[in-house]
Protein backbone atom coordinates (compact mmCIF):
# COMPACT_ATOMS: atom_id res chain seq x y z
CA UNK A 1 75.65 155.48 -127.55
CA UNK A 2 78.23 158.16 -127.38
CA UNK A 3 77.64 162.06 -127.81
CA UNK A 4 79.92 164.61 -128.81
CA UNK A 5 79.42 168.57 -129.18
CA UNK A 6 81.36 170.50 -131.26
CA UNK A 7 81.92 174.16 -130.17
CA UNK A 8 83.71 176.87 -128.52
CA UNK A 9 83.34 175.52 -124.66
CA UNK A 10 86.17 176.14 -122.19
CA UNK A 11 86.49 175.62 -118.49
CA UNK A 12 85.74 178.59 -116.27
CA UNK A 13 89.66 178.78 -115.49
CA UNK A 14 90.30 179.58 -119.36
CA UNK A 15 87.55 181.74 -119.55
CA UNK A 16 88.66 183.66 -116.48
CA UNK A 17 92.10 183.65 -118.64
CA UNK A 18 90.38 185.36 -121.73
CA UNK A 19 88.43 187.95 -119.49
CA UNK A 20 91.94 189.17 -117.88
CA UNK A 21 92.44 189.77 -121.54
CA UNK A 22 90.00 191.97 -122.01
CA UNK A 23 87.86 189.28 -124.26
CA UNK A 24 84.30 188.78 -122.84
CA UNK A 25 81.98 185.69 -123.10
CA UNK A 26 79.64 186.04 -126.22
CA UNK A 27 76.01 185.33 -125.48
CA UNK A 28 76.40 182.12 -127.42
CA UNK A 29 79.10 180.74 -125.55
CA UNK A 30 77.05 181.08 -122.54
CA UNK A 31 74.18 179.41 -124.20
CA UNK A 32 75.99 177.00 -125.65
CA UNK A 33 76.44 175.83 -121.86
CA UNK A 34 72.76 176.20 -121.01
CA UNK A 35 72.06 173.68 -124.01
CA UNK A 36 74.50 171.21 -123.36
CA UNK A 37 73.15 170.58 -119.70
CA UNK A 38 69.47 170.33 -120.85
CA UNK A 39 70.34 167.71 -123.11
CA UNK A 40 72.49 165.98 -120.61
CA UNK A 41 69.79 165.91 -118.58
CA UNK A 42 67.19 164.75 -121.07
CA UNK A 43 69.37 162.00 -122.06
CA UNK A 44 71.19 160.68 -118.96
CA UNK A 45 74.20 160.46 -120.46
CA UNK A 46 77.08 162.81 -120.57
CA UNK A 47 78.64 164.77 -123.57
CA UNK A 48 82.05 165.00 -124.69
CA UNK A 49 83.50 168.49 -125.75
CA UNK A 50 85.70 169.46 -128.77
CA UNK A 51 86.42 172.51 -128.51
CA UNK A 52 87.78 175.86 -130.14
CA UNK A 53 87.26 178.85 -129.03
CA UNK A 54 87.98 182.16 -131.61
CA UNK A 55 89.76 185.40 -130.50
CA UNK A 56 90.69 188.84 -132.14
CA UNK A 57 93.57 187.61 -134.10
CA UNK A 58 97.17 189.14 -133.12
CA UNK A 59 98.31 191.96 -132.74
CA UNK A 60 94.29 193.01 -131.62
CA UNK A 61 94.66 190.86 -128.72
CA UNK A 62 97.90 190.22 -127.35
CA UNK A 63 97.01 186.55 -127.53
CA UNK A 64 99.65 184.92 -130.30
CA UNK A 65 99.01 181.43 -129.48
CA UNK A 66 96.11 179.69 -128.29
CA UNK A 67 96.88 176.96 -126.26
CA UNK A 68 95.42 173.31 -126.35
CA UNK A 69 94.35 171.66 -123.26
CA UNK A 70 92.21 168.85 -122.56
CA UNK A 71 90.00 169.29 -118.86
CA UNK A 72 87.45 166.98 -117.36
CA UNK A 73 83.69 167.79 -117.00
CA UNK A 74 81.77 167.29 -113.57
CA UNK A 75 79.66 164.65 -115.01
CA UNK A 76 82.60 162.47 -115.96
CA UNK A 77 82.24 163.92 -119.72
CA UNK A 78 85.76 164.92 -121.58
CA UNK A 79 86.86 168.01 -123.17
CA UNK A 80 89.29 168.64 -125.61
CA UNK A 81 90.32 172.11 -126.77
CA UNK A 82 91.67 172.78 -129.97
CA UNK A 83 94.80 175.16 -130.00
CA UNK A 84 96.37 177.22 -132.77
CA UNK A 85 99.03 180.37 -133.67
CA UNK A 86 96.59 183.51 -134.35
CA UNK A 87 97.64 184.94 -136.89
CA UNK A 88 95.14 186.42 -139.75
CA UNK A 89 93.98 183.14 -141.86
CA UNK A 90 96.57 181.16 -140.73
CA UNK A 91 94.25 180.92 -137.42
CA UNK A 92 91.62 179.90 -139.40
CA UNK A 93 93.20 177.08 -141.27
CA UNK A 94 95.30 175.76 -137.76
CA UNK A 95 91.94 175.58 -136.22
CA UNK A 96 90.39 173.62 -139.03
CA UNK A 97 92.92 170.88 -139.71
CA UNK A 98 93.32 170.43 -135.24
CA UNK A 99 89.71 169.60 -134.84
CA UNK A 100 89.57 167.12 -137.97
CA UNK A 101 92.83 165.41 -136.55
CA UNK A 102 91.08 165.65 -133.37
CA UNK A 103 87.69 164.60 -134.35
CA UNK A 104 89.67 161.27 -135.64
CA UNK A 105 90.94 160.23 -132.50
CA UNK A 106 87.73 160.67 -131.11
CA UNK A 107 85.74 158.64 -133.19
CA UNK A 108 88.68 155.63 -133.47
CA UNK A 109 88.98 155.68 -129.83
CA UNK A 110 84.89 155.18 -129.45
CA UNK A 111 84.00 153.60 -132.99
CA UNK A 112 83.22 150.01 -130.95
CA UNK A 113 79.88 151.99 -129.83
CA UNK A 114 79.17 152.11 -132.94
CA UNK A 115 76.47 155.01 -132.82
CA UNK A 116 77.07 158.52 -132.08
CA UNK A 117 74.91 161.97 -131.56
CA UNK A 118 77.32 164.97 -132.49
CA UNK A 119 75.79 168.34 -132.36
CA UNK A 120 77.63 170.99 -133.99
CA UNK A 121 76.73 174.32 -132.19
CA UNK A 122 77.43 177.35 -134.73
CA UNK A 123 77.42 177.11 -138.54
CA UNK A 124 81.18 177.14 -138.42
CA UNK A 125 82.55 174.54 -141.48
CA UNK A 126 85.64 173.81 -139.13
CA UNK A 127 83.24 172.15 -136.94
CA UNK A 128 81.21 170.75 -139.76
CA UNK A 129 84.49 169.60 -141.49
CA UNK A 130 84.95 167.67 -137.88
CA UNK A 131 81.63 166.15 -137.43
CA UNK A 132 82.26 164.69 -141.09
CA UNK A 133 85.26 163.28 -140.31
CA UNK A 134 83.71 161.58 -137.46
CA UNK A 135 80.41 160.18 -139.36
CA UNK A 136 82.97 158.55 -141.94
CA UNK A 137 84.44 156.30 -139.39
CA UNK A 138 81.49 155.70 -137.20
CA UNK A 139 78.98 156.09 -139.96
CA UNK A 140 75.51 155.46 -138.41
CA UNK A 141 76.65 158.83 -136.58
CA UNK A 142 73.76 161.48 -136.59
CA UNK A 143 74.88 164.66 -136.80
CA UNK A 144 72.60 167.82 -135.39
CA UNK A 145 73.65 171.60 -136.36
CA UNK A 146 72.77 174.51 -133.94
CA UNK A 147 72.29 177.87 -135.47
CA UNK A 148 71.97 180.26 -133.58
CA UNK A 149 72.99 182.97 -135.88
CA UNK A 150 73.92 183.17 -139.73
CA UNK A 151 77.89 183.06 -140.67
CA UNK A 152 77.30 185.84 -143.64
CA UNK A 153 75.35 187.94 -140.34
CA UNK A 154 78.27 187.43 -137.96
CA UNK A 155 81.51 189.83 -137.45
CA UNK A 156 82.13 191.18 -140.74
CA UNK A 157 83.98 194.30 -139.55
CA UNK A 158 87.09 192.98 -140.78
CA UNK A 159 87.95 192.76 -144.67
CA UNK A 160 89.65 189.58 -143.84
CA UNK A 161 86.72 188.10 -141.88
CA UNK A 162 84.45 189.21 -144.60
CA UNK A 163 86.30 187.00 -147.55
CA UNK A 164 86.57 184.11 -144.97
CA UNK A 165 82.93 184.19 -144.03
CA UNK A 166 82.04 184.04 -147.79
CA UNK A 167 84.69 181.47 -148.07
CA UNK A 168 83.15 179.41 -145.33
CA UNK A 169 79.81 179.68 -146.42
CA UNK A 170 80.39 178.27 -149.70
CA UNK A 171 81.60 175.47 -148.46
CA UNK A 172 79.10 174.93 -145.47
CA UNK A 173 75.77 175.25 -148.04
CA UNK A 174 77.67 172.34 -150.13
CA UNK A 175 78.32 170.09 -146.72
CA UNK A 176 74.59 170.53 -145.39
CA UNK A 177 73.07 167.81 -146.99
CA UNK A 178 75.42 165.72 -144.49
CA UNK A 179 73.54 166.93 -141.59
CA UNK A 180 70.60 164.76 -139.98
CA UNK A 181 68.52 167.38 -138.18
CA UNK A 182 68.82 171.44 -137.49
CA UNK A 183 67.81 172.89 -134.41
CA UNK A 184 67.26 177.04 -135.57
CA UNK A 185 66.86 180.23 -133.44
CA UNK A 186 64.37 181.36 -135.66
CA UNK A 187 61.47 179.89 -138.09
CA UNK A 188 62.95 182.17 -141.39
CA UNK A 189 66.52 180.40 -140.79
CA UNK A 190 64.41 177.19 -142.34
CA UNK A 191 63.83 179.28 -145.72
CA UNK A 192 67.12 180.69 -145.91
CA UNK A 193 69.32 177.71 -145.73
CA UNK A 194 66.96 175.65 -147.85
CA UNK A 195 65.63 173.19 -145.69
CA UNK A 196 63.05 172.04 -147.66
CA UNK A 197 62.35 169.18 -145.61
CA UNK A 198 59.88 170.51 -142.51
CA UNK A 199 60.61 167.47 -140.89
CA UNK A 200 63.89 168.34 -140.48
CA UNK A 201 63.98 171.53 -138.07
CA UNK A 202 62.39 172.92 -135.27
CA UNK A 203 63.27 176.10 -133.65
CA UNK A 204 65.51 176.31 -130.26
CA UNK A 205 65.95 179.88 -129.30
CA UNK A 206 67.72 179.27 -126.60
CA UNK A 207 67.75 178.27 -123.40
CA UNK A 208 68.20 179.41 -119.67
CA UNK A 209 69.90 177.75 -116.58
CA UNK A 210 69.17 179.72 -113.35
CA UNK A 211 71.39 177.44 -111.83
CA UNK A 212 74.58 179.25 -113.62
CA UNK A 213 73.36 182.82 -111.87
CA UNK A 214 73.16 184.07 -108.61
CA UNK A 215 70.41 185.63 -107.51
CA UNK A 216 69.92 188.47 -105.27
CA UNK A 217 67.80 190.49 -103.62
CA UNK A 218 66.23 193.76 -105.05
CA UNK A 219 66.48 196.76 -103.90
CA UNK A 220 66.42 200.07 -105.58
CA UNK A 221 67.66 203.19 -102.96
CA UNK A 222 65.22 206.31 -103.32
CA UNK A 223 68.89 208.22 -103.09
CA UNK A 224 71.03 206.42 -105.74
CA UNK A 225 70.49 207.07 -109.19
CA UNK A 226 68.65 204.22 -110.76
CA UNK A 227 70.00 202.33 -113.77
CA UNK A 228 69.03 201.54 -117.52
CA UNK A 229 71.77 199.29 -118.67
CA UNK A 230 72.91 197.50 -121.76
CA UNK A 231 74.94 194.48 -121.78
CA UNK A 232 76.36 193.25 -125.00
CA UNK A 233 78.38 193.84 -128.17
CA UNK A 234 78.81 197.65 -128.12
CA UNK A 235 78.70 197.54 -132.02
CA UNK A 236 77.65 200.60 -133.80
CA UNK A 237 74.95 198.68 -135.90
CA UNK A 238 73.16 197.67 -132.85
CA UNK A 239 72.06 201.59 -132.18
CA UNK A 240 74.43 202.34 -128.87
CA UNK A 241 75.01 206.03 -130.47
CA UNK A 242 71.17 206.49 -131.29
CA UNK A 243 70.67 205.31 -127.56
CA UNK A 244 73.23 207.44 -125.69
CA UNK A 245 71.54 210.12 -127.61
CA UNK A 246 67.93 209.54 -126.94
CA UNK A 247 69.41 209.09 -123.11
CA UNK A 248 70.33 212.31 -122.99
CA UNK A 249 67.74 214.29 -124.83
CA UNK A 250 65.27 213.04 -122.48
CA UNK A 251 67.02 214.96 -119.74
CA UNK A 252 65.71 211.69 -117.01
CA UNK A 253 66.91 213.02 -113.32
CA UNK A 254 67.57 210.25 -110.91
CA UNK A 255 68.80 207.80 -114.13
CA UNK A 256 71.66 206.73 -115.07
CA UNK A 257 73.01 204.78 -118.60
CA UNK A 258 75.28 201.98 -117.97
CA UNK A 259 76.85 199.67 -120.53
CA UNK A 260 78.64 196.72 -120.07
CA UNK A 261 80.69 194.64 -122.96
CA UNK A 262 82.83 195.35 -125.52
CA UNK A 263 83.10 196.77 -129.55
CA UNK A 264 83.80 199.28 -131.80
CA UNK A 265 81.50 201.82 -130.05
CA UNK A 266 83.90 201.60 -126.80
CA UNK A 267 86.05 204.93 -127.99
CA UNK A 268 82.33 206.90 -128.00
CA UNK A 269 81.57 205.12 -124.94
CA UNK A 270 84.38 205.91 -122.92
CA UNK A 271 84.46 209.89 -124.37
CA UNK A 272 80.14 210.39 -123.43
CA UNK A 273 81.16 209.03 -119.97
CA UNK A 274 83.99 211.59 -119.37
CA UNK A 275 81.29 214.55 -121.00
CA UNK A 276 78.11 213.48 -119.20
CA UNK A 277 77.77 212.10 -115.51
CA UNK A 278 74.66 210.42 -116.46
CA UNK A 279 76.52 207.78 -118.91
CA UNK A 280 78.73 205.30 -117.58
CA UNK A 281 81.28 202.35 -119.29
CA UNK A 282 81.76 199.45 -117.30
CA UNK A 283 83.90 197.46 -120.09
CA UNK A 284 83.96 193.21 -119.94
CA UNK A 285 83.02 191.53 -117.02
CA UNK A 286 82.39 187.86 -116.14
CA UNK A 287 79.17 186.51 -117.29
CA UNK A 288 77.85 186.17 -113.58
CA UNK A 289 78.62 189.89 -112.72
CA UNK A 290 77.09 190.97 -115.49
CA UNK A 291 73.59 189.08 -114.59
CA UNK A 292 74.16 190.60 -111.23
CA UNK A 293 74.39 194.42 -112.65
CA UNK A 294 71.10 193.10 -114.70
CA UNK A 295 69.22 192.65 -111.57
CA UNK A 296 70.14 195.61 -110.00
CA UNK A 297 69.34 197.76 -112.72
CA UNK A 298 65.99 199.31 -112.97
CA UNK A 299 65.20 199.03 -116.58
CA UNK A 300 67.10 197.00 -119.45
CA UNK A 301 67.67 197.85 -122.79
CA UNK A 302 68.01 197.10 -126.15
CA UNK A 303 67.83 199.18 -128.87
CA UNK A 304 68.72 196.75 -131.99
CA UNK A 305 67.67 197.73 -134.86
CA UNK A 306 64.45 195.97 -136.31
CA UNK A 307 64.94 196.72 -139.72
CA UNK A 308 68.03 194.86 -140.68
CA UNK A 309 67.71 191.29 -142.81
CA UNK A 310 69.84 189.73 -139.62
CA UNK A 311 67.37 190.44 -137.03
CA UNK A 312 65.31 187.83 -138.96
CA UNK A 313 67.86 185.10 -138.33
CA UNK A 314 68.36 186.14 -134.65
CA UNK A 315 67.07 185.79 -131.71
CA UNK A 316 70.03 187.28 -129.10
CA UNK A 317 70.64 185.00 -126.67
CA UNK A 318 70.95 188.40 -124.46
CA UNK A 319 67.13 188.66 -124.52
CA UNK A 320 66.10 185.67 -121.92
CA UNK A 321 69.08 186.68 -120.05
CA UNK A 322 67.47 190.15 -119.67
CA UNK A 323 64.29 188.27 -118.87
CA UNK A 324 65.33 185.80 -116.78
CA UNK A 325 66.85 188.62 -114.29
CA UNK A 326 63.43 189.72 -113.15
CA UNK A 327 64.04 193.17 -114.64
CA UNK A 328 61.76 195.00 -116.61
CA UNK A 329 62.97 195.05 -120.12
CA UNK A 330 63.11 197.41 -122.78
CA UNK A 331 63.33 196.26 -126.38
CA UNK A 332 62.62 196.85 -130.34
CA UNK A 333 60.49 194.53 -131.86
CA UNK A 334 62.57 192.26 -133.24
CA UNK A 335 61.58 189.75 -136.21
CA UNK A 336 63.34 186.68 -134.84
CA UNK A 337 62.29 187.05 -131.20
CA UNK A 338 58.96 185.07 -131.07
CA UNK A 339 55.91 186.89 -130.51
CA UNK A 340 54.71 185.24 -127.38
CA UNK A 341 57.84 187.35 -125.41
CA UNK A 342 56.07 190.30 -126.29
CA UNK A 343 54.08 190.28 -123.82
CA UNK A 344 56.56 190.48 -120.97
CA UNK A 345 58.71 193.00 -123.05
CA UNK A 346 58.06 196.77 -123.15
CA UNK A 347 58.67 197.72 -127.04
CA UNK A 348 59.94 200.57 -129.00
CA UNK A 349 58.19 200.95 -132.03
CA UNK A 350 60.07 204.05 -133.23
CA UNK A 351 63.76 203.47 -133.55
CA UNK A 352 64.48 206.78 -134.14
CA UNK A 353 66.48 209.23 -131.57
CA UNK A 354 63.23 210.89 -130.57
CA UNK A 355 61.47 207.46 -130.58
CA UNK A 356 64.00 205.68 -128.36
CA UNK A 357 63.35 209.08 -126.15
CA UNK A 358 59.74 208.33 -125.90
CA UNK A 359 59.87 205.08 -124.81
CA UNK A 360 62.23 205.11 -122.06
CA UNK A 361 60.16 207.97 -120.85
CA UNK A 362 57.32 206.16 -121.18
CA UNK A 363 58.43 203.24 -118.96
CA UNK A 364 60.26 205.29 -116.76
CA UNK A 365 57.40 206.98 -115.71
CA UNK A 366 55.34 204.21 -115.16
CA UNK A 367 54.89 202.83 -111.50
CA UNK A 368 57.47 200.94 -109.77
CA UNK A 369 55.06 197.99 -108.71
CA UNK A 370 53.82 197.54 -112.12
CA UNK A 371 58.03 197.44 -113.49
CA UNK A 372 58.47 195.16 -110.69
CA UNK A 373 55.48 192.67 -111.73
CA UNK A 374 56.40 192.68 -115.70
CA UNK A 375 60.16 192.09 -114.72
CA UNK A 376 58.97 189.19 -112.58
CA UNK A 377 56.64 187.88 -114.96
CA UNK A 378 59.21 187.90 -117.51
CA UNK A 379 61.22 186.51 -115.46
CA UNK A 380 58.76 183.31 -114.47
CA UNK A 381 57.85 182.68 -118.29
CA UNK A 382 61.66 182.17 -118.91
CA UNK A 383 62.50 179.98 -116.11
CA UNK A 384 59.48 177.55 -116.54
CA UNK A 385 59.37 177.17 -120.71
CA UNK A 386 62.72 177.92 -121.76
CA UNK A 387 64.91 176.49 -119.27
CA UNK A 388 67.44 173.80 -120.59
CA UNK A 389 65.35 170.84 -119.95
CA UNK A 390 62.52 171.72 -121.46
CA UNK A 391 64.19 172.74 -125.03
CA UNK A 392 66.05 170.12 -124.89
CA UNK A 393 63.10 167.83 -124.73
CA UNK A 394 61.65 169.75 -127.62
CA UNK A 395 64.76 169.18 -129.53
CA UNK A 396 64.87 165.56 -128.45
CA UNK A 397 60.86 164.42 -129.61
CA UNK A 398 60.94 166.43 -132.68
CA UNK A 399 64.57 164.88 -133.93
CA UNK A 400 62.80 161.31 -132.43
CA UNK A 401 60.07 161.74 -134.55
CA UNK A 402 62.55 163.06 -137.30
CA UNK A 403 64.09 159.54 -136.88
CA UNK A 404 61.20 157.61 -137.12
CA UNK A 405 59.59 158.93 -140.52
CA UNK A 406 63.48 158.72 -141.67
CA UNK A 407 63.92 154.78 -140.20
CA UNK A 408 61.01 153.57 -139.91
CA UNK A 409 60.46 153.49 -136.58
CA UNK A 410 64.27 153.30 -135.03
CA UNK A 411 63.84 155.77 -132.17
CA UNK A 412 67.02 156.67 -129.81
């Protein structure tokens, strides 16, 4: 049997590339990795990759063409990524009709196996369109979707984007009847996409390789100033203005407020920092670096908003990364983060400035030995139920037993 996955993964070299380029790793992309070597794992087998991965169109990022390249995997899998010219549309449609062509040769050069797994990471219809082309020649191919986040709930801040995404949903609700077997980040993606079936979905939200990080020691100087940091998309709907605020009102000595990523909220960012010692902007760093600022921070943070329709069809990949750091974490209560995180995650119940305010105080002020134990507790839970292997054996069993209601009784 030959797998496939179908998603944005480059080698570290390209990445490296797109980070001198000022264009971070998204928290999918590095879960997307996670995922891939859990199921590896579970199976025994290796995965292809075909691959494209999207950038700010030109002239955003000085980035006109995207290169193809193929590059081999350490466990003797293949990868293939998909190039195009990025221009505005023109991107999108290059990147569509590259990955069918692609996903062609693919299945003709392995349609003498006869069956296939593809897993489509992202609700992308580019990637769907590929899979498609792939179960038509090899058609006992079974064909799994990842969602880890809604298209209509993704970057919208463009007016371009916007009629694409609506373009691309259209024709992704009329090509999911294709797909086998859905593996959600959160329980109310089942409702909204009309998976009637409850046979046919379980929920993955994620997954965490410690393997990918490196750990170091903590240790927190009485005579530095200690750190609450954000990693992430610095987007103004995520509440990094109502943050910076509540920062400051509370007037903490001996604190600091760092943020690391990149967005629209940079400008702010980069203007508080020059105004107010206590704020600083690190900007994009590699996704290692940025776990290692996690642990040495004294308190993480998110400030999300809870009240937006999105956070029920998300569960940010950011949040076991916080976890899995062994720092104490500081979060709203978001709908699509499962309730049993809860209780290794400090909460803010009141999103507003003076809410925000009371909370950090509130955790800031607790003892150190107590941060230290719910950071490593959080940390343990992580590691032990949602590291790669063990989702991917959830995934795995349910889409098994999927298989044998469906066949009557073919397993994998």
């Amino acid at each position: 049997m030959k797998f496939l996955w179908i998603g944005k993964i480059v080698p570290d070299s390209f990445s490296l590339y797109l980070l001198d380029k000022n264009i971070s790793p998204s928290s999918a992309y590095i879960a997307q990795k996670h995922l891939i070597v859990g199921l590896e794992e579970a199976l025994n087998s290796s995965f292809d990759i075909l691959s494209s991965i999207r950038v700010p169109f030109f002239p955003i990022r000085n980035i006109l063409y995207v290169r193809s390249f193929s590059f081999k995997k350490k466990n003797k899998g293949i990868g293939y990524h998909v190039g195009y010219l990025n221009l505005p549309i023109l991107n999108f449609m290059l990147r569509e009709f590259s990955l069918y062509k692609k996903a062609g040769k693919w299945a003709r050069r392995n349609k003498a196996s006869d069956d296939c797994i593809v897993v489509i990471y992202e609700m992308h219809y580019p990637y769907i369109k590929a899979a498609l082309r792939i179960k038509k020649i090899i058609p006992n191919t079974k064909i799994i979707m990842y969602v880890p986040d809604l298209p209509l709930n993704m970057d919208m801040s463009f007016f371009i984007k916007r009629i694409l995404k609506k373009i691309d949903w259209v024709r992704i609700q009329n090509a999911n009847k294709y797909i086998d077997f859905f593996a959600l980040y959160t329980k109310q993606m089942a409702e909204y996409l009309g998976i009637k079936n409850k046979n046919n979905w379980v929920v993955i939200e994620g997954a965490i390789n410690s393997n990918n990080y490196t750990y170091i020691e903590k240790n927190h100087e009485e005579n530095e100033n200690k750190i609450c940091l954000y990693a992430g998309n610095l987007s103004r709907k995520y509440n990094i203005n109502l943050l910076v605020e509540a920062f400051l009102l509370a007037s903490i000595s001996g604190y600091k407020l760092c943020f690391i990523g990149d967005g629209d909220m940079v400008p702010f960012l980069k203007e508080m920092q020059v105004k107010h010692d206590c704020i600083s902007f690190v900007g994009s760093v590699s996704p290692n670096d940025a776990f290692i600022m996690m642990q040495k921070a004294y308190l993480l943070v998110n400030p999300r908003p809870s009240t937006e329709e999105y956070t029920l069809y998300s569960c940010p990949s950011k949040t076991l990364e916080y976890m899995a750091s062994g720092t104490p974490v500081l979060s709203t209560r978001l709908a699509g983060i499962p309730d049993e995180y809860f209780k290794y995650i400090y909460c803010i119940n009141d999103e507003s400035v003076e809410g925000i305010k009371k909370a950090l105080l509130n955790v800031l002020k607790k003892n150190a030995n107590e941060l230290t134990e719910k950071g490593q507790l959080a940390k343990e839970f992580i590691l032990k139920h949602k590291n790669p292997r063990v989702q991917a054996e959830k995934l795995l069993s349910e889409f098994e037993d999927h298989l044998y209601a469906k066949n009557h009784g073919k397993l994998l």
